[in-house]
Protein backbone atom coordinates (compact mmCIF):
# COMPACT_ATOMS: atom_id res chain seq x y z
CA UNK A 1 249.13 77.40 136.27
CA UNK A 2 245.73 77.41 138.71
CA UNK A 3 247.79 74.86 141.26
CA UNK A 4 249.95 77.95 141.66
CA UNK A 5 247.01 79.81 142.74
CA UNK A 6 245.31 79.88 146.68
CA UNK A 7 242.73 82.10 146.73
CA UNK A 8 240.91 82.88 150.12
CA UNK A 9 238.46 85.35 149.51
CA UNK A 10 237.40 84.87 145.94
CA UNK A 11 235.56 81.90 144.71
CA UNK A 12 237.78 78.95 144.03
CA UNK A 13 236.03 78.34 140.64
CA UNK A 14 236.78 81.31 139.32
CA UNK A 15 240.86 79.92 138.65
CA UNK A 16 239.21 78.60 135.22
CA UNK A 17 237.81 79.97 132.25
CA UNK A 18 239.50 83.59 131.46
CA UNK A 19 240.12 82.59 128.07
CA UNK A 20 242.94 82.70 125.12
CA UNK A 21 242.67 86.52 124.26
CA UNK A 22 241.61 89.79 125.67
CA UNK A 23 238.00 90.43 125.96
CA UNK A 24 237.30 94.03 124.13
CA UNK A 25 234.19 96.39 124.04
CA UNK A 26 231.67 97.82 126.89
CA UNK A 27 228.94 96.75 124.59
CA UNK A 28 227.63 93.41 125.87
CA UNK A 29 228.16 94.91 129.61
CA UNK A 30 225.75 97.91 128.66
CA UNK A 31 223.01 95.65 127.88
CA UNK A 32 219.95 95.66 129.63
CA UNK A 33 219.90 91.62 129.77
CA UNK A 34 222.28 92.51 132.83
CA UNK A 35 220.41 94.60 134.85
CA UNK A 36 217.74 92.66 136.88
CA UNK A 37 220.04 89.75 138.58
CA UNK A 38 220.22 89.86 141.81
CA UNK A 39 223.02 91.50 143.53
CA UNK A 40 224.23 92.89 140.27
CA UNK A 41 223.00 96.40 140.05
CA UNK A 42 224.04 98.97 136.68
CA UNK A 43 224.75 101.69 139.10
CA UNK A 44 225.12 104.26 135.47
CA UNK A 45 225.59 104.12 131.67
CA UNK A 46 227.24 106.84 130.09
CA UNK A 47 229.14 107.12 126.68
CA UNK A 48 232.54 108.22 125.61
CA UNK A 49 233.76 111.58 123.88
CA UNK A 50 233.30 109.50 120.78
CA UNK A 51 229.86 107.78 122.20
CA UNK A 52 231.10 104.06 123.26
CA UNK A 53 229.49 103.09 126.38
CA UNK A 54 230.44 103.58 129.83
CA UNK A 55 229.62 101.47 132.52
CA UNK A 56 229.76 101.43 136.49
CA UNK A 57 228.18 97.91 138.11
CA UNK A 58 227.69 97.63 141.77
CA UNK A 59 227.94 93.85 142.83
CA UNK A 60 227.31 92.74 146.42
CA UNK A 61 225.63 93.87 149.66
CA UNK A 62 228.62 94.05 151.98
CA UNK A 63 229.72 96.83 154.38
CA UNK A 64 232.92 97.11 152.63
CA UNK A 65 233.44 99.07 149.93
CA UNK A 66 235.99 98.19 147.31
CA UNK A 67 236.49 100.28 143.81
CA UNK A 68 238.16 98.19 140.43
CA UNK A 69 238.74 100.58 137.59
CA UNK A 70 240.47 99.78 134.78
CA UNK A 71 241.85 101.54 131.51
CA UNK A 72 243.09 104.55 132.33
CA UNK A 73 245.88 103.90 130.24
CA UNK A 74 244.65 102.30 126.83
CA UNK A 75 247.94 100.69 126.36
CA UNK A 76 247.01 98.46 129.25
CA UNK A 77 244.20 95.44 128.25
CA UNK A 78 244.80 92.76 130.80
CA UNK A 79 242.92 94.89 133.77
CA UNK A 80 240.17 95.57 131.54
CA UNK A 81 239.95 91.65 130.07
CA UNK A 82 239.30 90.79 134.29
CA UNK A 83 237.05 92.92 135.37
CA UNK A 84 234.77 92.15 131.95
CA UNK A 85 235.41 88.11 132.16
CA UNK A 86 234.40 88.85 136.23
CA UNK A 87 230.89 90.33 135.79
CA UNK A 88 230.16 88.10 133.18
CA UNK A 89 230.62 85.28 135.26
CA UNK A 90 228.13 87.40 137.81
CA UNK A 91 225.76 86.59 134.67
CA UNK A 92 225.61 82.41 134.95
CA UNK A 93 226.72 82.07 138.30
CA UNK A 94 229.85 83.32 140.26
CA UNK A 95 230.49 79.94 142.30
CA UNK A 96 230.25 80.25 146.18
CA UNK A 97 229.94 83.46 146.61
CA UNK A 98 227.31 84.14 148.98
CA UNK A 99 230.23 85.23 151.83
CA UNK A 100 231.99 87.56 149.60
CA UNK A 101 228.56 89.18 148.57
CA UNK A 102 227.72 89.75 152.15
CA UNK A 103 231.13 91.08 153.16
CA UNK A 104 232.29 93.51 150.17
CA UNK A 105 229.86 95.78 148.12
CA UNK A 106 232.28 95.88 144.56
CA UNK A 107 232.13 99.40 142.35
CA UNK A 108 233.40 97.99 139.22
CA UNK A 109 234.11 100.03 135.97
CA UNK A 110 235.76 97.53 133.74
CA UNK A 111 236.96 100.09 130.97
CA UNK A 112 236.94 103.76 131.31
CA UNK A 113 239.15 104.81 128.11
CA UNK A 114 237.09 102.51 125.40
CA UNK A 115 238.26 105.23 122.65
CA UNK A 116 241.85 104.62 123.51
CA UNK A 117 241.39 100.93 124.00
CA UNK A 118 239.81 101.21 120.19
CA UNK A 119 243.30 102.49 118.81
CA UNK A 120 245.15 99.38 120.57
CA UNK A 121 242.99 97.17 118.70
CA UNK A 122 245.05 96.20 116.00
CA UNK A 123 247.97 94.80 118.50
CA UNK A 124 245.36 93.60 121.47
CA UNK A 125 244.20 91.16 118.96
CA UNK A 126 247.76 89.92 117.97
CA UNK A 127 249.13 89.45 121.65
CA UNK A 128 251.69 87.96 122.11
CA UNK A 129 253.49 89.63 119.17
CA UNK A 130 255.80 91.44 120.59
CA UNK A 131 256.33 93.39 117.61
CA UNK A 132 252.74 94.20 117.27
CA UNK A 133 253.21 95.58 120.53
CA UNK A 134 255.76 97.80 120.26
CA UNK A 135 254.60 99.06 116.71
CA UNK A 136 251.30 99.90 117.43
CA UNK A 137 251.00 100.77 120.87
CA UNK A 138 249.06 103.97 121.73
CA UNK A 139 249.10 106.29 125.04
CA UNK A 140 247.52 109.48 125.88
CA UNK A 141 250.18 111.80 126.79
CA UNK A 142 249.55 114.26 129.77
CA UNK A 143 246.36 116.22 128.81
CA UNK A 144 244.51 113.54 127.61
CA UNK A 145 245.66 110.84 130.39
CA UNK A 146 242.80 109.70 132.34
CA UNK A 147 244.58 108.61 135.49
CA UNK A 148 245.90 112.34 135.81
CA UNK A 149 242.79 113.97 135.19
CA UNK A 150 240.41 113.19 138.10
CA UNK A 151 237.68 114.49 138.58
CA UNK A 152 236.73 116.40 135.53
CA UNK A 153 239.33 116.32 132.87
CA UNK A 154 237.82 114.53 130.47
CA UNK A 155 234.07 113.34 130.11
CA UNK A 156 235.25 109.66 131.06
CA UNK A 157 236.51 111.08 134.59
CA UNK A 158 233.16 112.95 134.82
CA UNK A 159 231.03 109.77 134.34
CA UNK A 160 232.99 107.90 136.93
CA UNK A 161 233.64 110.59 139.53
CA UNK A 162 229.92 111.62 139.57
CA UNK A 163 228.59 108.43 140.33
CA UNK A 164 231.15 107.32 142.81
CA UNK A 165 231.10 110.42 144.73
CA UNK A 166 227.86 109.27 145.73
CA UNK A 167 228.87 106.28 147.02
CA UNK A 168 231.83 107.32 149.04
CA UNK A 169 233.43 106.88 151.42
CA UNK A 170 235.52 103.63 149.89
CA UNK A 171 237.66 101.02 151.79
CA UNK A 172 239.89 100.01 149.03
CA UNK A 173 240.56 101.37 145.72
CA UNK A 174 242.40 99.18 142.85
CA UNK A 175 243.31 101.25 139.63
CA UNK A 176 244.33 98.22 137.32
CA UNK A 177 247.45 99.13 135.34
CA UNK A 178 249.71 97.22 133.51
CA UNK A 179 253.47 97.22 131.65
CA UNK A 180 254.25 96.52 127.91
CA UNK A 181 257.56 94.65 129.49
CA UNK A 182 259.68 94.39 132.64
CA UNK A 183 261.81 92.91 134.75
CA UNK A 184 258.74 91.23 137.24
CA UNK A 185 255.75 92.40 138.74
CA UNK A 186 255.05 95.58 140.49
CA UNK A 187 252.78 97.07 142.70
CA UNK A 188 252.54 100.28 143.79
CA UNK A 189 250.93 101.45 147.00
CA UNK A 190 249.64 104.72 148.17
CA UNK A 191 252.04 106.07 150.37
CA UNK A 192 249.44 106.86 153.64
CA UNK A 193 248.75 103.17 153.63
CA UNK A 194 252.50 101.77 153.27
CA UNK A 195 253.12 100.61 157.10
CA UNK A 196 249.67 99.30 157.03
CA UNK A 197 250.72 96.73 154.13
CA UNK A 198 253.28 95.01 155.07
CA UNK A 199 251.70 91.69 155.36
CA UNK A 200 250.11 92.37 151.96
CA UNK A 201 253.61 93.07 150.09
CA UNK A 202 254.75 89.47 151.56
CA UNK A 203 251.88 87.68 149.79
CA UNK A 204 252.69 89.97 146.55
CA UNK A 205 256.53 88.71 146.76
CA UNK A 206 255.51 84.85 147.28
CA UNK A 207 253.02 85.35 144.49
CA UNK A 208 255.39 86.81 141.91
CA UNK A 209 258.01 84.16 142.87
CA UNK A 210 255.38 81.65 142.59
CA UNK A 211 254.40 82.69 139.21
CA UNK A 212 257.71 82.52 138.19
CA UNK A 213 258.31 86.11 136.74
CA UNK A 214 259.73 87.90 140.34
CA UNK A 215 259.61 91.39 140.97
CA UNK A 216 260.80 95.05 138.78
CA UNK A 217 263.11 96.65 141.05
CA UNK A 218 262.76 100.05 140.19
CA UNK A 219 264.07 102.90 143.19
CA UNK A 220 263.42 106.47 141.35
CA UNK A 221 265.11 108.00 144.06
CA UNK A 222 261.58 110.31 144.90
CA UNK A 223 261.79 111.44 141.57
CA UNK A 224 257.93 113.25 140.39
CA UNK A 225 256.71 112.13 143.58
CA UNK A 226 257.46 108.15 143.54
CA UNK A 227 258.59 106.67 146.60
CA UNK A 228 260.52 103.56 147.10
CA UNK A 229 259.25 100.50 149.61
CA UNK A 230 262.11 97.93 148.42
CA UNK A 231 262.34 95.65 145.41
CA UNK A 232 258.75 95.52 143.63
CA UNK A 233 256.98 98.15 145.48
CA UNK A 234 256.20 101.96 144.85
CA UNK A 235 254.22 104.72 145.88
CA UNK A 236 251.20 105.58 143.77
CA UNK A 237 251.31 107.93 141.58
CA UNK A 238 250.35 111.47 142.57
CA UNK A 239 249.31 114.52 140.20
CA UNK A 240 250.37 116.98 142.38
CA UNK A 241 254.05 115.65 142.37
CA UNK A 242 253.66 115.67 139.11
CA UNK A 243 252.65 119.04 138.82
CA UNK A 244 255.24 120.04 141.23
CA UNK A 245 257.99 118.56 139.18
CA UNK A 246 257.37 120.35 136.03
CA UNK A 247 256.66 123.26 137.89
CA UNK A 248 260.50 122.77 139.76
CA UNK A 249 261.63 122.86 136.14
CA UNK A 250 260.13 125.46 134.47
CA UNK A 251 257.32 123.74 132.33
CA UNK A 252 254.44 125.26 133.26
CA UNK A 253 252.40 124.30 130.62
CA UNK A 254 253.07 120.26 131.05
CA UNK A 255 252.56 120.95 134.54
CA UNK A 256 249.18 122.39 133.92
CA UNK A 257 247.74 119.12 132.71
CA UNK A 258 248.54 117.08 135.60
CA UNK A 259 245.08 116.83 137.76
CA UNK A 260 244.30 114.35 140.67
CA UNK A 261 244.91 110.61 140.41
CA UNK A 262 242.19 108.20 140.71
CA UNK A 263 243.82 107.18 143.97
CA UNK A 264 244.29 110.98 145.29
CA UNK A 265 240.19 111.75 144.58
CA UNK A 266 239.35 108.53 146.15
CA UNK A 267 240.90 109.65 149.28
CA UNK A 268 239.57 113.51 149.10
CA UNK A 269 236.49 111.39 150.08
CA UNK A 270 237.18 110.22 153.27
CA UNK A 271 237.43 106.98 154.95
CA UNK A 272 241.57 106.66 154.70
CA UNK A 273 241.15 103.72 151.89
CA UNK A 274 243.44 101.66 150.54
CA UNK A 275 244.48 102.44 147.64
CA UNK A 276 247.13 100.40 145.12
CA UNK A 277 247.67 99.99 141.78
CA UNK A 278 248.85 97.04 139.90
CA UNK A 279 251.65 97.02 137.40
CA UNK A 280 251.88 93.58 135.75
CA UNK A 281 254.05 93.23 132.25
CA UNK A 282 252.62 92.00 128.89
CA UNK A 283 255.92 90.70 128.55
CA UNK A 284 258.55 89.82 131.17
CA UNK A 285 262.69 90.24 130.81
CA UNK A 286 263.59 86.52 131.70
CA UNK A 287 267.30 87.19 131.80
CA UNK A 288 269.17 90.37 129.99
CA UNK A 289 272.55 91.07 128.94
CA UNK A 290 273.27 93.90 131.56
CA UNK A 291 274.97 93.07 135.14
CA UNK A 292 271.74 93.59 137.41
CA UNK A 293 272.29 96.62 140.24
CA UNK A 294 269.86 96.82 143.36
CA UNK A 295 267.10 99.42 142.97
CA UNK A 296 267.97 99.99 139.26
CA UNK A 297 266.35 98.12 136.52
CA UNK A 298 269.40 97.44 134.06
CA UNK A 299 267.19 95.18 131.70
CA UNK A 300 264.40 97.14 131.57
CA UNK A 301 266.60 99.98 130.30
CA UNK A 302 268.75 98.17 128.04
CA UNK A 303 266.13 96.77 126.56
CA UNK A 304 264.12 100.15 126.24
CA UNK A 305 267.42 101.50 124.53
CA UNK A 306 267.74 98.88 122.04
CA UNK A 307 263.82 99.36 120.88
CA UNK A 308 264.83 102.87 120.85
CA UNK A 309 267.34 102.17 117.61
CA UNK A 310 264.21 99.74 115.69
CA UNK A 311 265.59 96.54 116.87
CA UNK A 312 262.68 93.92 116.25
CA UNK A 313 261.97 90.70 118.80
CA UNK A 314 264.33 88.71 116.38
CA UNK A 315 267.22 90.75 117.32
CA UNK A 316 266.44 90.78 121.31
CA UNK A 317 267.04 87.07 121.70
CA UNK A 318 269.90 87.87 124.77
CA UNK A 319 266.42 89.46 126.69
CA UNK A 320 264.91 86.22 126.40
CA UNK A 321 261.26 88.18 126.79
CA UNK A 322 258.49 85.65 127.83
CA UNK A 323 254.58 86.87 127.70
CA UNK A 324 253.03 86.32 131.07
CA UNK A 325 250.34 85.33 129.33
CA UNK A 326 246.24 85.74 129.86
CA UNK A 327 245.70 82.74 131.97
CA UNK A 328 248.97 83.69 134.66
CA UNK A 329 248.26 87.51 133.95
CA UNK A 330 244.72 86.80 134.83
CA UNK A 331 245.62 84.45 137.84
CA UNK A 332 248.06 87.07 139.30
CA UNK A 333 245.41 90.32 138.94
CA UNK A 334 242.93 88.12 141.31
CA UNK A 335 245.23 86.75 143.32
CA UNK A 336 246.29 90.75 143.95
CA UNK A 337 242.40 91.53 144.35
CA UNK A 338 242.38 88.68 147.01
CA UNK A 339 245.01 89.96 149.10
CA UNK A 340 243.89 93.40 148.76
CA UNK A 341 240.33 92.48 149.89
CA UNK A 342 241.86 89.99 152.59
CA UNK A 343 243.61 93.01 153.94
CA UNK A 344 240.76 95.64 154.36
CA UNK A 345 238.36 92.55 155.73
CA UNK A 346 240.96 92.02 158.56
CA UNK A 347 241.10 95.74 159.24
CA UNK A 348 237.74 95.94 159.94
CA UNK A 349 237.18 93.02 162.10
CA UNK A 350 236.43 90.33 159.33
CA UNK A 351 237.95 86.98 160.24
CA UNK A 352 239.96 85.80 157.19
């Protein structure tokens, strides 16, 4: 799977080692064994609403300024399982790194929703049942969704806001998402920064291809806000379209507990970053039994319709579902990060 991968930022060293299931707990990364290497500073330790740490690590001395978060959604572990297998390698040596230190300054919070991640727990560590999955998967529903409550919906946006607010201004942002299944990968791109990303949403295609998985062609047609760049790519989600369409319809109350997206607060701080958000599947719809249509993802929906009526992985066999897998779901979330920093570096002057 590594041949696949060309990284030109990141260290080429880092294609091995991310391991044969999802890394889990802020624990270890809280520990104070961390917090006198060089470069690696804990910028603030915090705990949950049910007291599991919080962590935000600062890791380089470059003039650009790149945010990873991951877990917002609890439901999502690869994005977490990077950004934890990343700063550990920080920890025993990151490779060749001494260009990327001196070029980016990294913000990373590798979990933000540890209570929700705590409730996935009993599927995490069965992946790739698909069953497990779909049994015993757990969301916060509007309210309690951290990606729609920046900056102080819950105490886990309060922890992060507060300590990157004092960092800001930001270059690039990179909320870390993820799908239970799909037609291909996704990425989804705030919609300021579309025309500047064109060269970006080439490597994305060639990289999806590569990996052999393709891209979810999804067009919502606008609807709550989401914006359609062609086959793979979205807008970024926005809370006040979100508000605005429940408001349009009358549902005040859902409407009330939309707030800002990570990506929307990163921008009220200046700087016009780049902001994206990644949306790579647990499982991937190889081929399905509906005729495919442009812009509409027939598979995805059959498929959603047919776990809808209790049908279990034995019965899905026309899907023919595939996990991507840690070590290509891994390989595609940093080659995403490497594009993503290639395209800021080359905005501000960086040769690359």
């Amino acid at each position: 799977m590594k041949e696949k991968v060309c990284f030109h930022v990141l260290p080429e060293s880092w294609k091995e080692g991310w391991g044969d299931e999802f890394d889990t707990g802020n624990e270890d990364l809280a520990s104070s064994f961390l917090d006198d290497l060089e470069d690696l500073e804990l910028l603030s330790r915090g705990e949950s609403e049910e007291g599991r740490p919080l962590v935000l690590w600062r890791w380089g001395r470059g003039p650009i300024k790149v945010s990873l978060l991951a877990g917002c959604h609890s439901d999502e572990p690869l994005g977490p399982h990077v950004l934890r297998r990343w700063l550990k390698r920080c920890t025993r040596g990151a490779g060749d790194v001494e260009s990327l230190l001196e070029t980016f300054s990294f913000y990373i919070c590798p979990h933000i929703n540890p209570d929700g991640e705590n409730k996935n727990l009993s599927w995490v560590k069965k992946y790739p049942d698909f069953d497990a999955y779909v049994g015993h998967a757990f969301r916060e529903k509007p309210g309690r969704d951290l990606e729609f409550g920046f900056p102080e919906m819950r105490k886990e946006n309060v922890f992060w806001t507060q300590a990157m607010e004092k960092e800001g201004p930001f270059d690039l942002h990179l909320s870390l998402h993820g799908m239970g299944y799909s037609e291909g990968y996704l990425l989804l791109i705030e919609r300021h920064v579309q025309e500047r990303c064109v060269e970006l949403q080439e490597s994305f295609s060639r990289m999806a291809k590569g990996f052999g998985v393709g891209l979810h062609d999804h067009d919502r047609k606008g609807d709550k806000g989401f914006l359609y760049f062609g086959a793979g790519f979205s807008s970024t989600p926005e809370g006040k379209a979100m508000k605005g369409h429940f408001l349009q319809i009358g549902d005040e109350l859902t409407a009330s507990k939309f707030h800002l997206s990570s990506m929307e607060w990163m921008r009220s701080l200046g700087g016009d970053p780049v902001c994206l958000v990644s949306e790579l599947p647990l499982f991937y719809i190889r081929k399905g039994p509906e005729q495919s249509v442009p812009g509409t993802p027939t598979q995805h929906m059959a498929l959603r319709k047919a776990l809808g009526k209790g049908l279990k992985s034995n019965e899905l066999l026309d899907f023919q579902l595939e996990a991507l897998g840690l070590e290509r779901g891994c390989l595609s979330m940093l080659s995403l990060i490497d594009m993503a920093l290639i395209q800021v570096a080359k905005e501000k002057g960086f040769n690359y």
